[in-house]
C-alpha atoms as a PDB file:
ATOM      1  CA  UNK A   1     -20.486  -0.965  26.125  1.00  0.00           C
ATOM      2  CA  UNK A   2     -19.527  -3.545  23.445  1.00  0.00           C
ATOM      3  CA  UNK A   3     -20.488  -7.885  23.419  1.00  0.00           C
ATOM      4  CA  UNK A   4     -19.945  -9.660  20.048  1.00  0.00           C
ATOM      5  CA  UNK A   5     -21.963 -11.616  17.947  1.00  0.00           C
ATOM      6  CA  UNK A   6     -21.186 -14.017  14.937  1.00  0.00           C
ATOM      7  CA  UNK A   7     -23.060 -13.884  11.855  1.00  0.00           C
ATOM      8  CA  UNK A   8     -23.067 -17.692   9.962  1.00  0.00           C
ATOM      9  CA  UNK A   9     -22.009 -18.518   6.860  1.00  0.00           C
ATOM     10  CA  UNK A  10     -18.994 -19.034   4.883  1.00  0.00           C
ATOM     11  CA  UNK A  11     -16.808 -17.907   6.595  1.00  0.00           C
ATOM     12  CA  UNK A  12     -18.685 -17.074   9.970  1.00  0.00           C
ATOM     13  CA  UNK A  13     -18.463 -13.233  10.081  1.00  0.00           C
ATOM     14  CA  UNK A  14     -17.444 -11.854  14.172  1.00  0.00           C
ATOM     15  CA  UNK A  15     -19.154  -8.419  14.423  1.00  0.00           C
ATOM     16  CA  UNK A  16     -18.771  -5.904  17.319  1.00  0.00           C
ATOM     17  CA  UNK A  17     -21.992  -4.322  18.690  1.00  0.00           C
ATOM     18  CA  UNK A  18     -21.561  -1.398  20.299  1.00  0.00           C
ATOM     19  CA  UNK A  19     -23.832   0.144  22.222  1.00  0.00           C
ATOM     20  CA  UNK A  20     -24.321   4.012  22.106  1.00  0.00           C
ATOM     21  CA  UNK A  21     -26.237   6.375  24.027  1.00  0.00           C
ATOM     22  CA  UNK A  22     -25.442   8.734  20.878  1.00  0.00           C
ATOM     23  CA  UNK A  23     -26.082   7.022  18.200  1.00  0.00           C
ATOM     24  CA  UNK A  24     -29.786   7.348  17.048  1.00  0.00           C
ATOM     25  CA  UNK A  25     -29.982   4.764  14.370  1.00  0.00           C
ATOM     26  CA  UNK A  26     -28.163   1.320  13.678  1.00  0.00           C
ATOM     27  CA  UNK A  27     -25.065   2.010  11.706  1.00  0.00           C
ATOM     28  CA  UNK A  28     -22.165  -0.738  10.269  1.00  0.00           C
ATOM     29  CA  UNK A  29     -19.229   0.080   9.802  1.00  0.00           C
ATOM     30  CA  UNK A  30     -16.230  -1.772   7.955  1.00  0.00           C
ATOM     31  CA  UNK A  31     -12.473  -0.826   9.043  1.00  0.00           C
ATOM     32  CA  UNK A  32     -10.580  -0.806   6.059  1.00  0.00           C
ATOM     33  CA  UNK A  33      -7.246  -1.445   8.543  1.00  0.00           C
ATOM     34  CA  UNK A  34      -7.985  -4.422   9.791  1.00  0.00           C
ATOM     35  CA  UNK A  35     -11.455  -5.371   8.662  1.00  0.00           C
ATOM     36  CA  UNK A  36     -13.163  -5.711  12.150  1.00  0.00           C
ATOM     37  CA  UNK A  37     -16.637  -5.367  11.547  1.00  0.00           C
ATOM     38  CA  UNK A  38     -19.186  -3.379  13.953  1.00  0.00           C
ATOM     39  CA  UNK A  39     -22.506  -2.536  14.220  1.00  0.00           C
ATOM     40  CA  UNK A  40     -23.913   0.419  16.560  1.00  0.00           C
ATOM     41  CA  UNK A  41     -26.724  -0.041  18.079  1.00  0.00           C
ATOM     42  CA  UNK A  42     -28.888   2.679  19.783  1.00  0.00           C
ATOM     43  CA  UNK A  43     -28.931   2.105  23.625  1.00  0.00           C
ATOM     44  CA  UNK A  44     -32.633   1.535  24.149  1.00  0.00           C
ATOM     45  CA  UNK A  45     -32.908  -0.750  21.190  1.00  0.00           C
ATOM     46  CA  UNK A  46     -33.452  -4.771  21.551  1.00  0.00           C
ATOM     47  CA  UNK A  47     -30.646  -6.913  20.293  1.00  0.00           C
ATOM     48  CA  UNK A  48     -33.266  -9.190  18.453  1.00  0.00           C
ATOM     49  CA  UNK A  49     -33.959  -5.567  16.615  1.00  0.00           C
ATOM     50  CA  UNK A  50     -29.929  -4.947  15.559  1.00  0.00           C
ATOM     51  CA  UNK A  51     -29.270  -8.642  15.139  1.00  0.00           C
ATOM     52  CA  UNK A  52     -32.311  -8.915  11.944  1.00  0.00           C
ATOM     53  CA  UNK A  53     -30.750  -5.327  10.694  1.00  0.00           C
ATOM     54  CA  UNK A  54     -26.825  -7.333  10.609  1.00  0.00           C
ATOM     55  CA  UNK A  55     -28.686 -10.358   8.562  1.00  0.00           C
ATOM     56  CA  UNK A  56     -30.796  -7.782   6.093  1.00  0.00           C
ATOM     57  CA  UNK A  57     -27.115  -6.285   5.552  1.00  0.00           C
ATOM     58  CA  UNK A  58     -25.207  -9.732   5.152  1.00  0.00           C
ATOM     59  CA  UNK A  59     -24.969  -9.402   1.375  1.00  0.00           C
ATOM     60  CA  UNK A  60     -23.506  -5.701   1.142  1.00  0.00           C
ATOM     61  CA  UNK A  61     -21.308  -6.620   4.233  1.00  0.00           C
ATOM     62  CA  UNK A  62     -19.716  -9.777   2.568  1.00  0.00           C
ATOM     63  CA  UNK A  63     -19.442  -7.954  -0.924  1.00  0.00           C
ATOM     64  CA  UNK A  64     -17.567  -5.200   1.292  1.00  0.00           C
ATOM     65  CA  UNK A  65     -15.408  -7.368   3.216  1.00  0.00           C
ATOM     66  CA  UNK A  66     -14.148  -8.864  -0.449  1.00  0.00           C
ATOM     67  CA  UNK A  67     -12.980  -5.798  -1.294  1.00  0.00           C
ATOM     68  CA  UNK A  68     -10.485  -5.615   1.187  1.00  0.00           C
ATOM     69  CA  UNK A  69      -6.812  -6.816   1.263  1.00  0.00           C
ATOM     70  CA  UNK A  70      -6.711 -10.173   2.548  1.00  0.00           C
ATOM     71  CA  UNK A  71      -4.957 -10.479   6.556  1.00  0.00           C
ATOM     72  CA  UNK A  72      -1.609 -12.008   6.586  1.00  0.00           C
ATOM     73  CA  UNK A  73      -1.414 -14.567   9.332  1.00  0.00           C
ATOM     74  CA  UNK A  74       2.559 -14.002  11.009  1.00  0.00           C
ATOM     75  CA  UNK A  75       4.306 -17.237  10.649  1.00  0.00           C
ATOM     76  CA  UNK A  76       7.399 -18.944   9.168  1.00  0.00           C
ATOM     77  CA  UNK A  77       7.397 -18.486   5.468  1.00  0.00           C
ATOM     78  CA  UNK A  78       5.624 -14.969   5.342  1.00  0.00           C
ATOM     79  CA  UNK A  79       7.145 -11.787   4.210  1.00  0.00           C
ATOM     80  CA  UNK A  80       7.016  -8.784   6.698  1.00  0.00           C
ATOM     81  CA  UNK A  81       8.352  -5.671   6.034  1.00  0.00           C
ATOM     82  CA  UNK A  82      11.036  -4.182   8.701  1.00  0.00           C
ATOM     83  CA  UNK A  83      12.071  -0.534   7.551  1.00  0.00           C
ATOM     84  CA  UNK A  84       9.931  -1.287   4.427  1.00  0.00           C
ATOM     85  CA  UNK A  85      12.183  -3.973   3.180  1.00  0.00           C
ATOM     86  CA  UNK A  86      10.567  -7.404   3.237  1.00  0.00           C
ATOM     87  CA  UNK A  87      11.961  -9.804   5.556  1.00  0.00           C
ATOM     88  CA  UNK A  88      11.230 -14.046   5.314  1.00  0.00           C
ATOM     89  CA  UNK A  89      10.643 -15.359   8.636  1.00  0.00           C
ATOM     90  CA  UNK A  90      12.405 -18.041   8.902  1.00  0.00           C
ATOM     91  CA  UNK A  91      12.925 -20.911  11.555  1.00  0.00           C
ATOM     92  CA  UNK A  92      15.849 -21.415  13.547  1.00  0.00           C
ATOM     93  CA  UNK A  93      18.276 -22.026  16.316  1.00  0.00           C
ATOM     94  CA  UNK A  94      18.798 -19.117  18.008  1.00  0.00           C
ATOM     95  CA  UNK A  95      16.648 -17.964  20.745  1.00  0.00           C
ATOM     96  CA  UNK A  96      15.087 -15.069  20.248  1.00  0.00           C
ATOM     97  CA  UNK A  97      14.134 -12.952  16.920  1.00  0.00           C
ATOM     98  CA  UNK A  98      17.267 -12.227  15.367  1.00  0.00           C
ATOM     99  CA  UNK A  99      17.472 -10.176  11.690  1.00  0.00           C
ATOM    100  CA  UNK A 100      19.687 -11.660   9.080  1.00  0.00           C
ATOM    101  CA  UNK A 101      20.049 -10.244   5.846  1.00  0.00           C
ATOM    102  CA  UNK A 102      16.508 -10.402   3.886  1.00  0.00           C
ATOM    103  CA  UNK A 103      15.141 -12.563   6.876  1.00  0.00           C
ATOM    104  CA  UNK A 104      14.103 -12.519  10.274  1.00  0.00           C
ATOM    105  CA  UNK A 105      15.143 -15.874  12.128  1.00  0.00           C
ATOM    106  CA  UNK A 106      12.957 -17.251  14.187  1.00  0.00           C
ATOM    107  CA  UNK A 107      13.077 -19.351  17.471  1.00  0.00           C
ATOM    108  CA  UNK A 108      11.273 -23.074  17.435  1.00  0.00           C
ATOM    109  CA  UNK A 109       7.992 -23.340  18.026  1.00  0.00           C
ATOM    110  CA  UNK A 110       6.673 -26.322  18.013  1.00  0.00           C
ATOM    111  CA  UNK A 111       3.243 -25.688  18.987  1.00  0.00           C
ATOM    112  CA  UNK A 112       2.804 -22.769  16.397  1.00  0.00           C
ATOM    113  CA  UNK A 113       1.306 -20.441  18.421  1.00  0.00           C
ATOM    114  CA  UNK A 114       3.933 -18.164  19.772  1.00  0.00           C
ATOM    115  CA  UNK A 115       5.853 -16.475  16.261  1.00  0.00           C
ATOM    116  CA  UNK A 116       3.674 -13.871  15.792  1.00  0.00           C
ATOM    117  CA  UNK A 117       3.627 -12.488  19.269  1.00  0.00           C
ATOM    118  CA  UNK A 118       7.572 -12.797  18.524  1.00  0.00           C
ATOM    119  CA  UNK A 119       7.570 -11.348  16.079  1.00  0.00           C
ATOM    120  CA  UNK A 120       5.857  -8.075  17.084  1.00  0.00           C
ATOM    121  CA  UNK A 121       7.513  -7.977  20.494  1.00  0.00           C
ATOM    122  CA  UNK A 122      11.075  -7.855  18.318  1.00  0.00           C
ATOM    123  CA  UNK A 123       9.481  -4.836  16.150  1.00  0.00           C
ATOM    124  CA  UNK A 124       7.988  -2.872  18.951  1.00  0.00           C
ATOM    125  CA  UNK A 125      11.656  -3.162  20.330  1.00  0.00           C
ATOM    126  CA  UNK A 126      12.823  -1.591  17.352  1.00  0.00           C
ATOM    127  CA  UNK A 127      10.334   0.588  17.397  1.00  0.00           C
ATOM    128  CA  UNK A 128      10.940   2.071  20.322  1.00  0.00           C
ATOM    129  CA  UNK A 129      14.563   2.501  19.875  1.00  0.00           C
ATOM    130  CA  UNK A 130      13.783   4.062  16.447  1.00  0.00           C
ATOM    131  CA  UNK A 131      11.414   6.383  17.331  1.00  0.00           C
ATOM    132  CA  UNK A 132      13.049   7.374  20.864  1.00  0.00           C
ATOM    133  CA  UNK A 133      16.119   8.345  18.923  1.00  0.00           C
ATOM    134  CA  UNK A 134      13.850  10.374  15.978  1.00  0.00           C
ATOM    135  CA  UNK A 135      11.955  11.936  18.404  1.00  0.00           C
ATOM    136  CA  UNK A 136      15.150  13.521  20.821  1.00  0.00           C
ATOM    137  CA  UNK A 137      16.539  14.544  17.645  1.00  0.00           C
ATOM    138  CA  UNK A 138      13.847  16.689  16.352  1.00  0.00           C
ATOM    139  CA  UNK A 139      12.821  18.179  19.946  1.00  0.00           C
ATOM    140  CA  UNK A 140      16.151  19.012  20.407  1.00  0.00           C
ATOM    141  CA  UNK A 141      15.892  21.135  16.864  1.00  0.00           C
ATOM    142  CA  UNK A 142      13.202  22.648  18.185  1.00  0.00           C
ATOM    143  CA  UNK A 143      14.135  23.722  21.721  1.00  0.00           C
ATOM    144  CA  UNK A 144      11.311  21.565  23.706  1.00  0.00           C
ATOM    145  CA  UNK A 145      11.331  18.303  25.459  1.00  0.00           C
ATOM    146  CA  UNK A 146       9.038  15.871  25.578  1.00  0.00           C
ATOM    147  CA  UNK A 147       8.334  13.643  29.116  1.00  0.00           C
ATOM    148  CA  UNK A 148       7.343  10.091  27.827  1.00  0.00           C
ATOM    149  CA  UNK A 149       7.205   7.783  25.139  1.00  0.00           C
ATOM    150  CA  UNK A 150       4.418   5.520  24.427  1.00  0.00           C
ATOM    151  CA  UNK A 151       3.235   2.577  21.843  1.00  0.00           C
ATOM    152  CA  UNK A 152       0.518   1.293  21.170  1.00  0.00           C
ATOM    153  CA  UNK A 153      -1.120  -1.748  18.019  1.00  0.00           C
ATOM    154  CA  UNK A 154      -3.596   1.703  17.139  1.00  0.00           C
ATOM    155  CA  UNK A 155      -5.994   1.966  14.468  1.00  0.00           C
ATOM    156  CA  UNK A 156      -7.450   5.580  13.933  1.00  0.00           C
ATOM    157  CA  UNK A 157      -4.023   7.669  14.519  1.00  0.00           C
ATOM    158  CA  UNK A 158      -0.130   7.175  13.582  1.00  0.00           C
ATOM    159  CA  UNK A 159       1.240   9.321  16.445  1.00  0.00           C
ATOM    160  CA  UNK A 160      -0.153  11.704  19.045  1.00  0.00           C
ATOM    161  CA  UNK A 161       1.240  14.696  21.615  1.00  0.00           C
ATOM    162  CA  UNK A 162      -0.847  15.121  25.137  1.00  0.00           C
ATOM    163  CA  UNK A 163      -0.628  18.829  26.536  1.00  0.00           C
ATOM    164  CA  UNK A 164       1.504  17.416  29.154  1.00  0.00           C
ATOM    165  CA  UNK A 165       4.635  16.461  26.232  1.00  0.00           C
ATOM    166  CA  UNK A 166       3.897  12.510  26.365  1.00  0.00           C
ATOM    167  CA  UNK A 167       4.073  11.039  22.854  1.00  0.00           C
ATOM    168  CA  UNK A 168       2.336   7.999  21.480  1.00  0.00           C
ATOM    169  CA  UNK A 169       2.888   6.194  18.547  1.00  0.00           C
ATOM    170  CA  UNK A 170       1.882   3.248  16.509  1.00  0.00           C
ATOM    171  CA  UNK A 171       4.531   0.279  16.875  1.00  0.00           C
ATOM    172  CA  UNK A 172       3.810  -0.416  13.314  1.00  0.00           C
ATOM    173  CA  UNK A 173       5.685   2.624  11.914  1.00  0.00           C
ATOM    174  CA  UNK A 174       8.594   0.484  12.190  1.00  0.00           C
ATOM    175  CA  UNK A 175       7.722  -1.613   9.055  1.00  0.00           C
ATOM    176  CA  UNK A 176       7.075   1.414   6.374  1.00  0.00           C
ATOM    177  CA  UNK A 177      10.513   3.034   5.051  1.00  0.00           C
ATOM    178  CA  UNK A 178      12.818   4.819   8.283  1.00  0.00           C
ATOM    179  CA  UNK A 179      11.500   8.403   6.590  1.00  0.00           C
ATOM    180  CA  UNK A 180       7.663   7.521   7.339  1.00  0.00           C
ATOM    181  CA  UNK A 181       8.522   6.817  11.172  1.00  0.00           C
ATOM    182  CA  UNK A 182      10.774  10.083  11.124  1.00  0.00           C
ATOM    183  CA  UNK A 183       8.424  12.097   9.467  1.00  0.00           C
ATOM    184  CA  UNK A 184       5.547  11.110  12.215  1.00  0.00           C
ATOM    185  CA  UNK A 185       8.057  11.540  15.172  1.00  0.00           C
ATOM    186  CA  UNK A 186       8.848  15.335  13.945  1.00  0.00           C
ATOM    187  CA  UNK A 187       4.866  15.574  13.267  1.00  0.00           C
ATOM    188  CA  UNK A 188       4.404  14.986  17.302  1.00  0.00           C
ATOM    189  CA  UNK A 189       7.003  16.762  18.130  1.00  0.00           C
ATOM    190  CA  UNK A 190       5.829  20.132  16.049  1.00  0.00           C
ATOM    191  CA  UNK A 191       2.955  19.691  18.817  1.00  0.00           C
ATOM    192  CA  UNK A 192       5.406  20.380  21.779  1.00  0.00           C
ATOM    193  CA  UNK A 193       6.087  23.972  20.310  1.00  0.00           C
ATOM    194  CA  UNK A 194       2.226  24.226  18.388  1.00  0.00           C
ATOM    195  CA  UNK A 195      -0.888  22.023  19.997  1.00  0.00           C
ATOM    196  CA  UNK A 196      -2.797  23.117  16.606  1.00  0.00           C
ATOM    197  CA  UNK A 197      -2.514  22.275  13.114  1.00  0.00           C
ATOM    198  CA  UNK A 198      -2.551  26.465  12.186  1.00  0.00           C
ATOM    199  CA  UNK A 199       0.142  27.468   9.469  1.00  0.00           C
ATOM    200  CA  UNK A 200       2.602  28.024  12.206  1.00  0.00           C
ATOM    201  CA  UNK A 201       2.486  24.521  13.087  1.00  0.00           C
ATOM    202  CA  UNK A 202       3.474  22.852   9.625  1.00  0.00           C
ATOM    203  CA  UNK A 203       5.966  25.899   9.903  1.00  0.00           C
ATOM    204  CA  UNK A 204       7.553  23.407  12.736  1.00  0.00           C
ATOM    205  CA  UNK A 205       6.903  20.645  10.835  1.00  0.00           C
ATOM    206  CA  UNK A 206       9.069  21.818   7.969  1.00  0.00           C
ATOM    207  CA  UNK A 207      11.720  23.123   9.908  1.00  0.00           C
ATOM    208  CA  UNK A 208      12.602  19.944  11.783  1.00  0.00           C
ATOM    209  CA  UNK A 209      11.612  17.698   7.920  1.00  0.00           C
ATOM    210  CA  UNK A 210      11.525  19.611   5.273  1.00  0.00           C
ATOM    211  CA  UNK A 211      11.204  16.855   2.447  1.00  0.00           C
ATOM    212  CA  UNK A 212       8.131  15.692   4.762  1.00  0.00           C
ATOM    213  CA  UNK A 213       5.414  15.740   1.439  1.00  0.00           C
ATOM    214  CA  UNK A 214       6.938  12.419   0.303  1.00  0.00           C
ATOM    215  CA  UNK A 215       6.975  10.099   3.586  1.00  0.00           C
ATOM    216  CA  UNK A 216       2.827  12.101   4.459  1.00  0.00           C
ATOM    217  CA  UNK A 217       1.945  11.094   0.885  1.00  0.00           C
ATOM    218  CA  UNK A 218       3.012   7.411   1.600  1.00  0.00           C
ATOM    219  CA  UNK A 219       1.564   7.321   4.505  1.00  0.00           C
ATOM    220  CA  UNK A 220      -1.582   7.968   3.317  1.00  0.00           C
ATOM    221  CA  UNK A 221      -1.502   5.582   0.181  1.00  0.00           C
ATOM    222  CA  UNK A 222       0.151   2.912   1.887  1.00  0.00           C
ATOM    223  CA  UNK A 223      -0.442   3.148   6.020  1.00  0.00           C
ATOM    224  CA  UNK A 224      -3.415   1.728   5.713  1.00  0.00           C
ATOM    225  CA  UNK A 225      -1.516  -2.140   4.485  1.00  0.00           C
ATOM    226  CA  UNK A 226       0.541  -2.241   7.408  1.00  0.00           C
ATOM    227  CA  UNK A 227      -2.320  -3.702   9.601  1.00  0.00           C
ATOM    228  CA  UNK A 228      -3.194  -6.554   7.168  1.00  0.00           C
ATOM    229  CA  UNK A 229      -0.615  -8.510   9.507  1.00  0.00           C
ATOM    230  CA  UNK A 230      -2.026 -10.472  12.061  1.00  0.00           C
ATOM    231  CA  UNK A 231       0.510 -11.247  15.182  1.00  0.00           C
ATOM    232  CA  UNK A 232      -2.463 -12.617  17.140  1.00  0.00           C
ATOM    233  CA  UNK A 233      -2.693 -15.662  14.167  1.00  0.00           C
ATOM    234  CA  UNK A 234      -1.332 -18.950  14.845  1.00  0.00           C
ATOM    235  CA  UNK A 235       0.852 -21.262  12.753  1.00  0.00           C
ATOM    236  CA  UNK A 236      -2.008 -23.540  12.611  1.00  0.00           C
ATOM    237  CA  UNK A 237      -5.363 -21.532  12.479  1.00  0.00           C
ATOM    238  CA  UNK A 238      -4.413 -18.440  10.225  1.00  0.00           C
ATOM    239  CA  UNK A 239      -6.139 -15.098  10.162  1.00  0.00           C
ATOM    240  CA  UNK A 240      -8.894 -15.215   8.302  1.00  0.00           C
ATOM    241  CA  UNK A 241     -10.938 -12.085   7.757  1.00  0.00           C
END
């Protein structure tokens, strides 16, 4: 069970406290995708109890957040990258997202509130078509089929395969470089043939991508940058950490 709290100060800090039956001991944690702050709290401790710990940890947990990439709040005049080539978004008059050379055009919005839900809607669009074309490429190389598709905005995984063949991925693929998505699609695909990551797994893996080191190794330098954009941000308020 999870409520929030907000620490004061400059800025106010918006923490998470979730409650565990687990956990034995309070415990904060910093994500280093999208900076969301939260504090576990044991289930029979008082909130009076966690909510002194978060203030004795205020320094540590400011000096931590400042290490962190700053968000990037979606509106007109921001970069976002689309393939891994950034792309301006720019306002328009046309009425839906529409990708021009170096740019994405965007529809009016006067009240500055609806471009980065646009914005995301037109990349999980081309997500989707991306990775539903990636994906029946590489199960048909490997003689399986797979019964769904699925995206989701996640946080702790890229892709993932279900025993029953239904594949999830992160919408966000579609802004690294087209190998990264293609290299995760024929990483959940290996799964249809190999639930396991055994030797005879990557085996798949390099028989449906063989140059797969390259798009893994970005991945895990530069995955991590692709959730400092904040679609949820207005034109007027910004993200914020």
């Amino acid at each position: 069970m999870s409520s929030a709290a907000i620490l004061p100060g400059d800025p106010p800090l918006d923490v998470v406290l979730r409650r565990s039956a687990r956990a034995r001991r309070l415990s904060l944690r910093v994500s280093r995708l999208d900076a969301r702050v939260t504090l576990t709290v044991p289930a029979a401790l008082d909130k009076r109890t966690a909510l002194a710990f978060l203030h004795e940890k205020e320094p540590w947990l400011r000096a931590t957040l400042s290490t962190l990439p700053a968000r990037v709040a979606v509106r007109p005049g921001v970069r976002v990258p689309v393939h891994g080539e950034p792309r301006l978004l720019r306002v328009a008059s046309v009425p839906r997202v529409v990708a021009a050379p170096g740019a994405l055009l965007l529809p009016p919005d006067p009240a500055g509130t609806r471009s980065g839900a646009r914005v995301a809607a037109f990349l999980r669009a081309q997500a989707r078509d991306d990775l539903t074309a990636a994906c029946a490429r590489h199960a048909a190389a490997l003689g399986r089929e797979f019964s769904a598709i699925a995206l989701r905005d996640t946080r702790s995984r890229w892709g993932s395969c279900s025993a029953a063949g239904r594949l999830m991925f992160s919408w966000r693929l579609v802004m690294a470089p087209p190998q990264v998505l293609d290299y995760v699609a024929a990483h959940e695909v290996a799964h249809l043939a190999q639930m396991n990551h055994s030797p005879a797994y990557w085996a798949e893996v390099a028989r449906l991508m063989p140059d797969h080191a390259a798009p893994r190794a970005w991945l895990r330098r530069h995955g991590a940058a692709l959730h400092r954009f904040d679609f949820a941000a207005t034109d007027a308020g910004g993200a914020g950490r």
